[in-house]
N, C-alpha and C. Protein backbone atom coordinates (compact mmCIF):
# COMPACT_ATOMS: atom_id res chain seq x y z
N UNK A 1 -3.51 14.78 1.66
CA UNK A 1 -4.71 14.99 0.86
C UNK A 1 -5.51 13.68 0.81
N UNK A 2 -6.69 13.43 0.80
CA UNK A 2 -7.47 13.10 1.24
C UNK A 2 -7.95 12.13 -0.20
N UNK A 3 -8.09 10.33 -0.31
CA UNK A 3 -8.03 9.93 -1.51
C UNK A 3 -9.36 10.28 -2.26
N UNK A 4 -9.70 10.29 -3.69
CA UNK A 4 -10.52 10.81 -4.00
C UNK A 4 -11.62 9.75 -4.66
N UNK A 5 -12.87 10.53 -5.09
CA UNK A 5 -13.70 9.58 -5.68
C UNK A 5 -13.18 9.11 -7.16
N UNK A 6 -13.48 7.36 -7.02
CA UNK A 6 -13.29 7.29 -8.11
C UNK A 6 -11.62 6.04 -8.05
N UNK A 7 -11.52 6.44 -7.27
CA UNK A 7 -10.26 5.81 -6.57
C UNK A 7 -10.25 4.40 -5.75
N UNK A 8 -9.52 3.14 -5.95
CA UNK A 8 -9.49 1.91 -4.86
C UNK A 8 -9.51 2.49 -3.61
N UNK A 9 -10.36 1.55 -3.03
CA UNK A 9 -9.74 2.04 -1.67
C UNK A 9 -8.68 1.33 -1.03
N UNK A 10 -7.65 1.81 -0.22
CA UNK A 10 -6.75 0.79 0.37
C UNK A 10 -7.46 0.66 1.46
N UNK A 11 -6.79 -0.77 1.10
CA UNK A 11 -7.29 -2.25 1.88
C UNK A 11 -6.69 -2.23 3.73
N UNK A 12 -7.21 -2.39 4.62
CA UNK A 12 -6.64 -2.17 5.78
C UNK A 12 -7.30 -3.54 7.02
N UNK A 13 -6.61 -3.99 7.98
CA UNK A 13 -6.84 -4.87 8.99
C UNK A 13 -6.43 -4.20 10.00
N UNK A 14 -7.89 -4.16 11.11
CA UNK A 14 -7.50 -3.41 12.01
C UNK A 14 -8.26 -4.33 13.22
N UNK A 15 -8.29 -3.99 14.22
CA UNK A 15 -8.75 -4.45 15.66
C UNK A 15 -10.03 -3.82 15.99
N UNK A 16 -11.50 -4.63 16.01
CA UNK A 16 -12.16 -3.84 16.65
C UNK A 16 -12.26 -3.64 18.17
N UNK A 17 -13.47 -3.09 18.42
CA UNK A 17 -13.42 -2.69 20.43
C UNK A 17 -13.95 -4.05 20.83
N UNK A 18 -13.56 -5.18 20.16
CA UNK A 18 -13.79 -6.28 20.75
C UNK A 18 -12.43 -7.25 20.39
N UNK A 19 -11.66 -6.41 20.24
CA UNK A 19 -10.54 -7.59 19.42
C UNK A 19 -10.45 -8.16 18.34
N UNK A 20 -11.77 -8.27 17.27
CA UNK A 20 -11.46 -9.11 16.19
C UNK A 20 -11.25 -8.05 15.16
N UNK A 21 -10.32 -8.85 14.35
CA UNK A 21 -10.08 -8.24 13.26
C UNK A 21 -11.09 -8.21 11.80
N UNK A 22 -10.93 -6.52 11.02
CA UNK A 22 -11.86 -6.79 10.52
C UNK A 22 -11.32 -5.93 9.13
N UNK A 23 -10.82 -6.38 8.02
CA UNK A 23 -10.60 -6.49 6.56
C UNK A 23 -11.45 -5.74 5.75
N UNK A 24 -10.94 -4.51 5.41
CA UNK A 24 -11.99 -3.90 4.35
C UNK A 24 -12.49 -4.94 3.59
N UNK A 25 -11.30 -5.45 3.02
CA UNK A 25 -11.55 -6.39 1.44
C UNK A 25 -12.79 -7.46 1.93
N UNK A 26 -13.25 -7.82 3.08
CA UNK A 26 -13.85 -8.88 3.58
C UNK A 26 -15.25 -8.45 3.04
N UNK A 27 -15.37 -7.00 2.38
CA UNK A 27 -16.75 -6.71 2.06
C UNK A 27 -16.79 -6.48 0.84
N UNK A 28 -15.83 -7.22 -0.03
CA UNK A 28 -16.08 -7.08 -1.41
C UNK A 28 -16.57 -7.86 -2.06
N UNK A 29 -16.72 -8.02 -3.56
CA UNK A 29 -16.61 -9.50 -4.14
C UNK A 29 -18.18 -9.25 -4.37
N UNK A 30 -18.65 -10.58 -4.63
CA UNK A 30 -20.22 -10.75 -5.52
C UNK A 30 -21.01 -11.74 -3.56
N UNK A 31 -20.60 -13.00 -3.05
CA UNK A 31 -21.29 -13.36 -2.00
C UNK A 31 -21.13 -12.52 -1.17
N UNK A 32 -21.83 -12.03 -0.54
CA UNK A 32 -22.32 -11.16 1.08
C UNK A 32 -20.96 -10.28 0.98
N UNK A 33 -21.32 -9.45 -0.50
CA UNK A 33 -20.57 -8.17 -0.35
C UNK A 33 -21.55 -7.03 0.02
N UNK A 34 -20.67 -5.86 0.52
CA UNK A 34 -21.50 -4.81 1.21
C UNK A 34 -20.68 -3.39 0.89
N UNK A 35 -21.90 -2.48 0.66
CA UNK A 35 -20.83 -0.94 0.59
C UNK A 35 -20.67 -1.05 1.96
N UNK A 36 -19.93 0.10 2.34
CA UNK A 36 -19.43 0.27 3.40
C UNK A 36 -19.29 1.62 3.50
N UNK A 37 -19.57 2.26 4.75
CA UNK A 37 -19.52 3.92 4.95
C UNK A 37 -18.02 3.64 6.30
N UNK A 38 -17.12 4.65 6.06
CA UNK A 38 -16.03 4.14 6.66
C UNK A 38 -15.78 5.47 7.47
N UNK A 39 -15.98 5.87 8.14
CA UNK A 39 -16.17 6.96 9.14
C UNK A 39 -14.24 6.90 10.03
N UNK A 40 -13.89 8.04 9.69
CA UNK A 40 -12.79 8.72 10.73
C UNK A 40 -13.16 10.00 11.68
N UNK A 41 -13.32 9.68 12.99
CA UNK A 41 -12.84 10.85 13.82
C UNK A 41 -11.79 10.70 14.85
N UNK A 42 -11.82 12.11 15.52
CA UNK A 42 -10.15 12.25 16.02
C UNK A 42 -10.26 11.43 17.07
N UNK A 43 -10.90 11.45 18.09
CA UNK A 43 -10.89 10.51 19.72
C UNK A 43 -12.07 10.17 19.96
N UNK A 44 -12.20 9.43 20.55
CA UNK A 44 -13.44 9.04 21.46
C UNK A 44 -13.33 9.90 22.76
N UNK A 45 -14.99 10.00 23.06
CA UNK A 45 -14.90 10.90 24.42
C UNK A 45 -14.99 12.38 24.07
N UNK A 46 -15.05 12.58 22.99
CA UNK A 46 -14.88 14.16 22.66
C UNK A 46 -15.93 14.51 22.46
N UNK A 47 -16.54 15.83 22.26
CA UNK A 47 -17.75 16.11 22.70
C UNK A 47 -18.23 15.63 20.85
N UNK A 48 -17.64 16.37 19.88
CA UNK A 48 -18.39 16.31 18.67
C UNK A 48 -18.60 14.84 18.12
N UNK A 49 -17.43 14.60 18.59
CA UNK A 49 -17.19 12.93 17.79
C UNK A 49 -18.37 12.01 18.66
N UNK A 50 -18.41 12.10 19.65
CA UNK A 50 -19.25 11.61 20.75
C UNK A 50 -20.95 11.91 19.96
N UNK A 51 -21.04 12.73 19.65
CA UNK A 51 -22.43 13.48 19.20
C UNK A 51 -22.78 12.76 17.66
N UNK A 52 -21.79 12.98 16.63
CA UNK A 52 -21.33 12.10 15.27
C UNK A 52 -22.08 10.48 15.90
N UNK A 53 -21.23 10.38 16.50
CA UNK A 53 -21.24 8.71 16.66
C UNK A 53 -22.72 8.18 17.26
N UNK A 54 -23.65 8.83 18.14
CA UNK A 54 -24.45 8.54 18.41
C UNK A 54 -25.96 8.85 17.77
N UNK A 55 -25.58 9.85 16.80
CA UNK A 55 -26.33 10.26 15.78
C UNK A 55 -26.57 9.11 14.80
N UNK A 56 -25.43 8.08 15.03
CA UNK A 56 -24.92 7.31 13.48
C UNK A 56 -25.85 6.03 14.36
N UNK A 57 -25.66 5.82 15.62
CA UNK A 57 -26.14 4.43 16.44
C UNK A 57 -28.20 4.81 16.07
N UNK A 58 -28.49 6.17 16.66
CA UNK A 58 -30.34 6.40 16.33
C UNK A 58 -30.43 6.02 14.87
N UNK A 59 -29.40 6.31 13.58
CA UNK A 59 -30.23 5.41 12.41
C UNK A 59 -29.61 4.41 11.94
N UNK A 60 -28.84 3.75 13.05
CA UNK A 60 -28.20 2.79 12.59
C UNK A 60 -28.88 1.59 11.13
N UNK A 61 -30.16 1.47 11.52
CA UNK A 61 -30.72 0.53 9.85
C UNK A 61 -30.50 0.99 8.74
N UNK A 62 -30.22 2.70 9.02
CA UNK A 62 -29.88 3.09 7.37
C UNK A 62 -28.31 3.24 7.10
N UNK A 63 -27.28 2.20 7.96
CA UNK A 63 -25.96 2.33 7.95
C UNK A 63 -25.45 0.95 8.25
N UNK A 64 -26.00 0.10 8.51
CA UNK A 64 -25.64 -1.27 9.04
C UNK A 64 -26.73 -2.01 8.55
N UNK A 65 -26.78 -2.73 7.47
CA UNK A 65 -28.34 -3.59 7.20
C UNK A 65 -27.41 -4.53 5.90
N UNK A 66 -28.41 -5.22 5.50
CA UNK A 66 -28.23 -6.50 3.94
C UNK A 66 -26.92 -5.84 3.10
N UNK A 67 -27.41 -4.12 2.95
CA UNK A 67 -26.70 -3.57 2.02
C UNK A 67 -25.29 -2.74 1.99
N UNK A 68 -25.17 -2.79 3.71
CA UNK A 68 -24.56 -1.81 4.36
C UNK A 68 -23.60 -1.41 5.16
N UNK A 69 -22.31 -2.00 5.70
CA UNK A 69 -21.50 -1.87 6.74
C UNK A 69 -21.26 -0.55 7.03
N UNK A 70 -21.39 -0.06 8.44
CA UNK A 70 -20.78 1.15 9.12
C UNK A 70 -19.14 0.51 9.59
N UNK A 71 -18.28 1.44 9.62
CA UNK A 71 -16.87 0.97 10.24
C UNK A 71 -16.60 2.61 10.67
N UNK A 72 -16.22 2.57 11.92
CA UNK A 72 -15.99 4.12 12.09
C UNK A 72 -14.46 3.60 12.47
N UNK A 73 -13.65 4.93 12.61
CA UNK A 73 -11.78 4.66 12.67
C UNK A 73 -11.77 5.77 13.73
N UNK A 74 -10.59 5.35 14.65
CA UNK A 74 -10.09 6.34 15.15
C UNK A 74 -8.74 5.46 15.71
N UNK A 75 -8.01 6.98 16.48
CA UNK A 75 -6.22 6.41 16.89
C UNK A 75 -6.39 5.86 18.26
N UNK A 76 -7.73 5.82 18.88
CA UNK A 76 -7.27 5.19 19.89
C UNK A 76 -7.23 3.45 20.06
N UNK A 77 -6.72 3.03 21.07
CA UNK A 77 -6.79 2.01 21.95
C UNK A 77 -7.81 1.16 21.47
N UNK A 78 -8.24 0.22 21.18
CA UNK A 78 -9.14 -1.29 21.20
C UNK A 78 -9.72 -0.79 22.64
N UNK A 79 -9.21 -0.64 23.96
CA UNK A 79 -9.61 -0.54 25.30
C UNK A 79 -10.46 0.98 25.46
N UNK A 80 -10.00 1.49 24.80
CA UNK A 80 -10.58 2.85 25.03
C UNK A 80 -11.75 2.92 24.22
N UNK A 81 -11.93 2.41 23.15
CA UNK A 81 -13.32 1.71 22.56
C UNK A 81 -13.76 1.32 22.83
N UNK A 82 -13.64 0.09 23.55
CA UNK A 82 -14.64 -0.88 23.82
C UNK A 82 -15.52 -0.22 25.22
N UNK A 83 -14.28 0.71 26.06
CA UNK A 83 -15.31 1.05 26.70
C UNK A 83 -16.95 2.26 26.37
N UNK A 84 -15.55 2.99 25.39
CA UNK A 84 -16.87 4.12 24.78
C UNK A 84 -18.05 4.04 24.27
N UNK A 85 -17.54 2.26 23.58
CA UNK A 85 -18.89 1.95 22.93
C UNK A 85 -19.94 1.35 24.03
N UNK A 86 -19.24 1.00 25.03
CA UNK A 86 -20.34 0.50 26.17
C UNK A 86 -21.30 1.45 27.11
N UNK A 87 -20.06 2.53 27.10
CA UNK A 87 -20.76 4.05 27.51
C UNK A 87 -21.47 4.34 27.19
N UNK A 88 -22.12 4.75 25.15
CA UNK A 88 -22.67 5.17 24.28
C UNK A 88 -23.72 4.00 23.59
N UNK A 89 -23.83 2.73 24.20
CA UNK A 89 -24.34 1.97 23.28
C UNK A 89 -24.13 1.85 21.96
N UNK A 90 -22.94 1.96 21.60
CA UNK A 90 -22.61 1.74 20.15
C UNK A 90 -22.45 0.31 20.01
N UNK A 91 -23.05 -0.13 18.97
CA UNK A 91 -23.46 -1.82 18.36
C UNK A 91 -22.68 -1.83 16.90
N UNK A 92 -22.19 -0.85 16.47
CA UNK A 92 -21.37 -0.79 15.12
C UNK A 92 -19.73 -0.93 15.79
N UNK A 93 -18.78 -1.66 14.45
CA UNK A 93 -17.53 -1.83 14.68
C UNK A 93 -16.70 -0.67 15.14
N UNK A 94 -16.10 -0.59 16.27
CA UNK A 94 -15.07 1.06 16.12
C UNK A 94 -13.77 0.48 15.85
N UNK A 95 -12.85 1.02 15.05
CA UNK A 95 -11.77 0.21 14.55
C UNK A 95 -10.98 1.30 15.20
N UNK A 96 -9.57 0.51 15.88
CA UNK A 96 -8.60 1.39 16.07
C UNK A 96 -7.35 1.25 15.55
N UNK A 97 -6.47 2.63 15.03
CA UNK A 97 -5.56 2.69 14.03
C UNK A 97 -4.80 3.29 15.25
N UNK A 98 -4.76 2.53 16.46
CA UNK A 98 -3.84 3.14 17.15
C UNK A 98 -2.41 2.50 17.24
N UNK A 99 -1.98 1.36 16.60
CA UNK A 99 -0.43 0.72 16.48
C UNK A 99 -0.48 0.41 14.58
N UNK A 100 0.18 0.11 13.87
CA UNK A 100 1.00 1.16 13.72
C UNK A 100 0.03 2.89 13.72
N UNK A 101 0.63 3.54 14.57
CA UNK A 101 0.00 5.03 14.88
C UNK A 101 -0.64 5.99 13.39
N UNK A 102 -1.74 5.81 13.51
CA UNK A 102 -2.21 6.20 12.11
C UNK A 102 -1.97 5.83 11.05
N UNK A 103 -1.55 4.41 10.61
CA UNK A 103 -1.19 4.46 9.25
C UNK A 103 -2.38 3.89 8.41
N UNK A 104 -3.79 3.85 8.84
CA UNK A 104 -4.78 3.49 7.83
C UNK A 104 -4.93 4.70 7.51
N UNK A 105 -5.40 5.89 8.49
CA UNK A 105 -6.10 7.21 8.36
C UNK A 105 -4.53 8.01 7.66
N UNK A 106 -3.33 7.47 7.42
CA UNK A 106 -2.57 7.97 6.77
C UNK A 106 -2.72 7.66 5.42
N UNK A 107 -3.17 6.43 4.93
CA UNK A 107 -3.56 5.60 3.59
C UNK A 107 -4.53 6.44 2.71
N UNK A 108 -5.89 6.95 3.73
CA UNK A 108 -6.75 7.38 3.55
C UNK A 108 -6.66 9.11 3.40
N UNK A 109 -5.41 9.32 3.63
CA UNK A 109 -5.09 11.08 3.67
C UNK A 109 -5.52 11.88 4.69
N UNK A 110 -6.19 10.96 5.66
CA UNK A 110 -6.66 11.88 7.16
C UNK A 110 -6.67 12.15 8.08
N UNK A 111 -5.20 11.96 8.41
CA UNK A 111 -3.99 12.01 9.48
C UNK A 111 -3.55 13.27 9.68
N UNK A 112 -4.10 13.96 10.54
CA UNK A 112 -3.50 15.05 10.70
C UNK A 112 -2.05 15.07 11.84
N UNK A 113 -0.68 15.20 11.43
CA UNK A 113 0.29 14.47 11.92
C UNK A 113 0.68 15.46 12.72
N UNK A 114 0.10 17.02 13.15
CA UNK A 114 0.36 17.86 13.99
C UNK A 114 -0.19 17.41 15.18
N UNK A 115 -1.93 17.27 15.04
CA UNK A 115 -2.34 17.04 16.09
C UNK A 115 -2.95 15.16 16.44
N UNK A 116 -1.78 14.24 15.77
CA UNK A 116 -1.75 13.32 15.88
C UNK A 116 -2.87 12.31 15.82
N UNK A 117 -3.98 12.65 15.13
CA UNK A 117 -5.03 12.08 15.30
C UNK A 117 -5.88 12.19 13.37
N UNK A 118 -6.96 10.98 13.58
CA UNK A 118 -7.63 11.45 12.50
C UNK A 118 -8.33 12.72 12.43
N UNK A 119 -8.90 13.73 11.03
CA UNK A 119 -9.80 14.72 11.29
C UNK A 119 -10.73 13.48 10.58
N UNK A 120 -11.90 14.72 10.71
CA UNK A 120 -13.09 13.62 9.99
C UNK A 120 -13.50 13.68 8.48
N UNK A 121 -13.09 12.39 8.31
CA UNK A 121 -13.48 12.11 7.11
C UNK A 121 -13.82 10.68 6.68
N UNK A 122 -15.09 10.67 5.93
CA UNK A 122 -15.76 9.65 5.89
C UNK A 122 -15.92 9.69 3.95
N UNK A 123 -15.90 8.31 4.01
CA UNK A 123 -15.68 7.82 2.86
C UNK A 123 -16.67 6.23 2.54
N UNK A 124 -17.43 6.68 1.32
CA UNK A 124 -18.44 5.82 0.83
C UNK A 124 -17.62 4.60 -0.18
N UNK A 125 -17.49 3.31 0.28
CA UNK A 125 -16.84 2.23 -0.92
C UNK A 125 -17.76 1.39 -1.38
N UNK A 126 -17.97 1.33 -2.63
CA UNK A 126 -18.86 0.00 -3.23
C UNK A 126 -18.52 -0.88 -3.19
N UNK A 127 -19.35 -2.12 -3.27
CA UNK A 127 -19.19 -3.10 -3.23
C UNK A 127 -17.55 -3.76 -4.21
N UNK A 128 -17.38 -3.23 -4.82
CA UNK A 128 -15.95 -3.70 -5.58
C UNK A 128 -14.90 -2.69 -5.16
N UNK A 129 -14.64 -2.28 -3.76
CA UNK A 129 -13.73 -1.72 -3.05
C UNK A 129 -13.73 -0.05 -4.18
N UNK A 130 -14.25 0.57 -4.74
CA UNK A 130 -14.18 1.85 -5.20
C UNK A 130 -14.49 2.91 -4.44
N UNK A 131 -13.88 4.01 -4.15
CA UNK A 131 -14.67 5.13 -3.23
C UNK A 131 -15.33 5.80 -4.39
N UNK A 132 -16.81 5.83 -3.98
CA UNK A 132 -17.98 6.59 -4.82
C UNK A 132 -18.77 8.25 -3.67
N UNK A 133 -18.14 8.24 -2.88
CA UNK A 133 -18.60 9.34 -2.17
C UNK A 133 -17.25 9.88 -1.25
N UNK A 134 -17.01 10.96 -0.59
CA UNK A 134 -16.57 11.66 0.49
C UNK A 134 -16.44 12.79 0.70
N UNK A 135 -16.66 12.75 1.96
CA UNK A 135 -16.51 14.52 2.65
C UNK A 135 -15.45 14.39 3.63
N UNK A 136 -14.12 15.16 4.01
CA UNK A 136 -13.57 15.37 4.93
C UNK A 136 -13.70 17.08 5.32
N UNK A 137 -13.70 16.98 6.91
CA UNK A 137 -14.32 18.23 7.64
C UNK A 137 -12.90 18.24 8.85
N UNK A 138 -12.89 19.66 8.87
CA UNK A 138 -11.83 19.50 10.00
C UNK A 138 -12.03 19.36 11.32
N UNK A 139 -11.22 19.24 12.58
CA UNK A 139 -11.65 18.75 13.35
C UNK A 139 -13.41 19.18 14.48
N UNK A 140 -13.34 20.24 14.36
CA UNK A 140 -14.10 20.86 14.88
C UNK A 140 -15.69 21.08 14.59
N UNK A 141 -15.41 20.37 13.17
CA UNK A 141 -17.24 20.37 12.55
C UNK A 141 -17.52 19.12 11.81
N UNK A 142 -18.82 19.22 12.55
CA UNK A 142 -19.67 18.10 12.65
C UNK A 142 -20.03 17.38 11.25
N UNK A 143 -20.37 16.04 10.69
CA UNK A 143 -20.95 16.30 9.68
C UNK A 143 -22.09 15.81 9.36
N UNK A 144 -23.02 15.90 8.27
CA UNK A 144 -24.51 15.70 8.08
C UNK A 144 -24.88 14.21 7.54
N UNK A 145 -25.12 13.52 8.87
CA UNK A 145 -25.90 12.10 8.01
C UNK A 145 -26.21 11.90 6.83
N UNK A 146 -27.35 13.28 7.09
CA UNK A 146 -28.00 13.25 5.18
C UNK A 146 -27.39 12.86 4.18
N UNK A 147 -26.29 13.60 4.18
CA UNK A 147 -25.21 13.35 3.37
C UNK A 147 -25.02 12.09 3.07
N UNK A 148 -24.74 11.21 3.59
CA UNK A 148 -24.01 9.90 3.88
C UNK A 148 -25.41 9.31 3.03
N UNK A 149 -26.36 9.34 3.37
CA UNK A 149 -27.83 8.62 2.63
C UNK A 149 -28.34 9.32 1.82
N UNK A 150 -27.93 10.40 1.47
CA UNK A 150 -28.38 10.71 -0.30
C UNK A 150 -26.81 9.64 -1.01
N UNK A 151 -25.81 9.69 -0.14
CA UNK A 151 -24.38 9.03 -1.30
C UNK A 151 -24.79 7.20 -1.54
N UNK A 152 -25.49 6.90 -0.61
CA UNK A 152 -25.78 5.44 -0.29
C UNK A 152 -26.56 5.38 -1.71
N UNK A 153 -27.88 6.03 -1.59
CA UNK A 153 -29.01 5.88 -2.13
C UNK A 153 -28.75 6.22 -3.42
N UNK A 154 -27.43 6.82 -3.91
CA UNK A 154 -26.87 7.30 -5.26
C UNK A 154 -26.44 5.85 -5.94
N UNK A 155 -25.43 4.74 -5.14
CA UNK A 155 -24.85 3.53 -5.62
C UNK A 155 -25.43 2.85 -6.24
């Protein structure tokens, strides 16, 4: 189950598609803290997640700016990212929870441990690490930006 609003978020260090590591907690606090929209889908390369993700790169200013970190998650590879994002022009972090095998998107409740992968679920944290928004969708449906920037524009 999937953590709820209202709730810390756990704290996680993961690898982006460039190798560096990157610390929820690194966006908290009062200097050059930032909400953060924290995006899980199941693979890269897949048709929906592929579609999600490049939807998120066309408004990227209203997801990555002064106020704003995008972090999207998935189980694969650092390598298998870095290339997708070169494929797709993605300029936002893709974090992979692929060693230990899901255990952020397990933290986060969105590990689906049948079909070994995250489903999607994205989760809004304020600036003092709180989740103030989320929607999780199962694997197969898409979900609505809008969404994500009416929850921003709520903080």
């Amino acid at each position: 189950m999937a953590i709820e609003v209202g709730t810390k978020a756990p704290d996680f260090e993961l690898k982006d598609n460039h190798g560096r590591t990157v610390k929820l907690s690194d966006f908290r606090g009062t200097h050059g803290a930032k909400n953060v929209v924290l995006l899980f889908y199941p693979f890269a390369f897949t048709g929906v997640c592929t579609g999600e993700l490049c939807a998120l790169r066309d408004e990227l200013p209203k997801f990555e700016n002064d106020d704003t970190q995008l972090l999207a998650v998935s189980n694969d590879s650092i390598h298998t990212l870095r290339v997708f994002a070169e494929q797709e022009g993605l300029e936002y972090p893709l974090l992979s929870d692929f060693w230990p095998h899901g255990e952020t998107s397990r933290a986060y409740g969105v590990f689906d441990e049948d079909k070994g992968c995250a489903v999607r679920g994205t989760f809004i944290i304020d600036k003092e690490g709180v989740v103030r928004w989320t929607v999780v969708n199962g694997l197969p449906d898409a979900r609505d930006l809008n969404d994500y920037i009416k929850a921003l524009d709520s903080i």
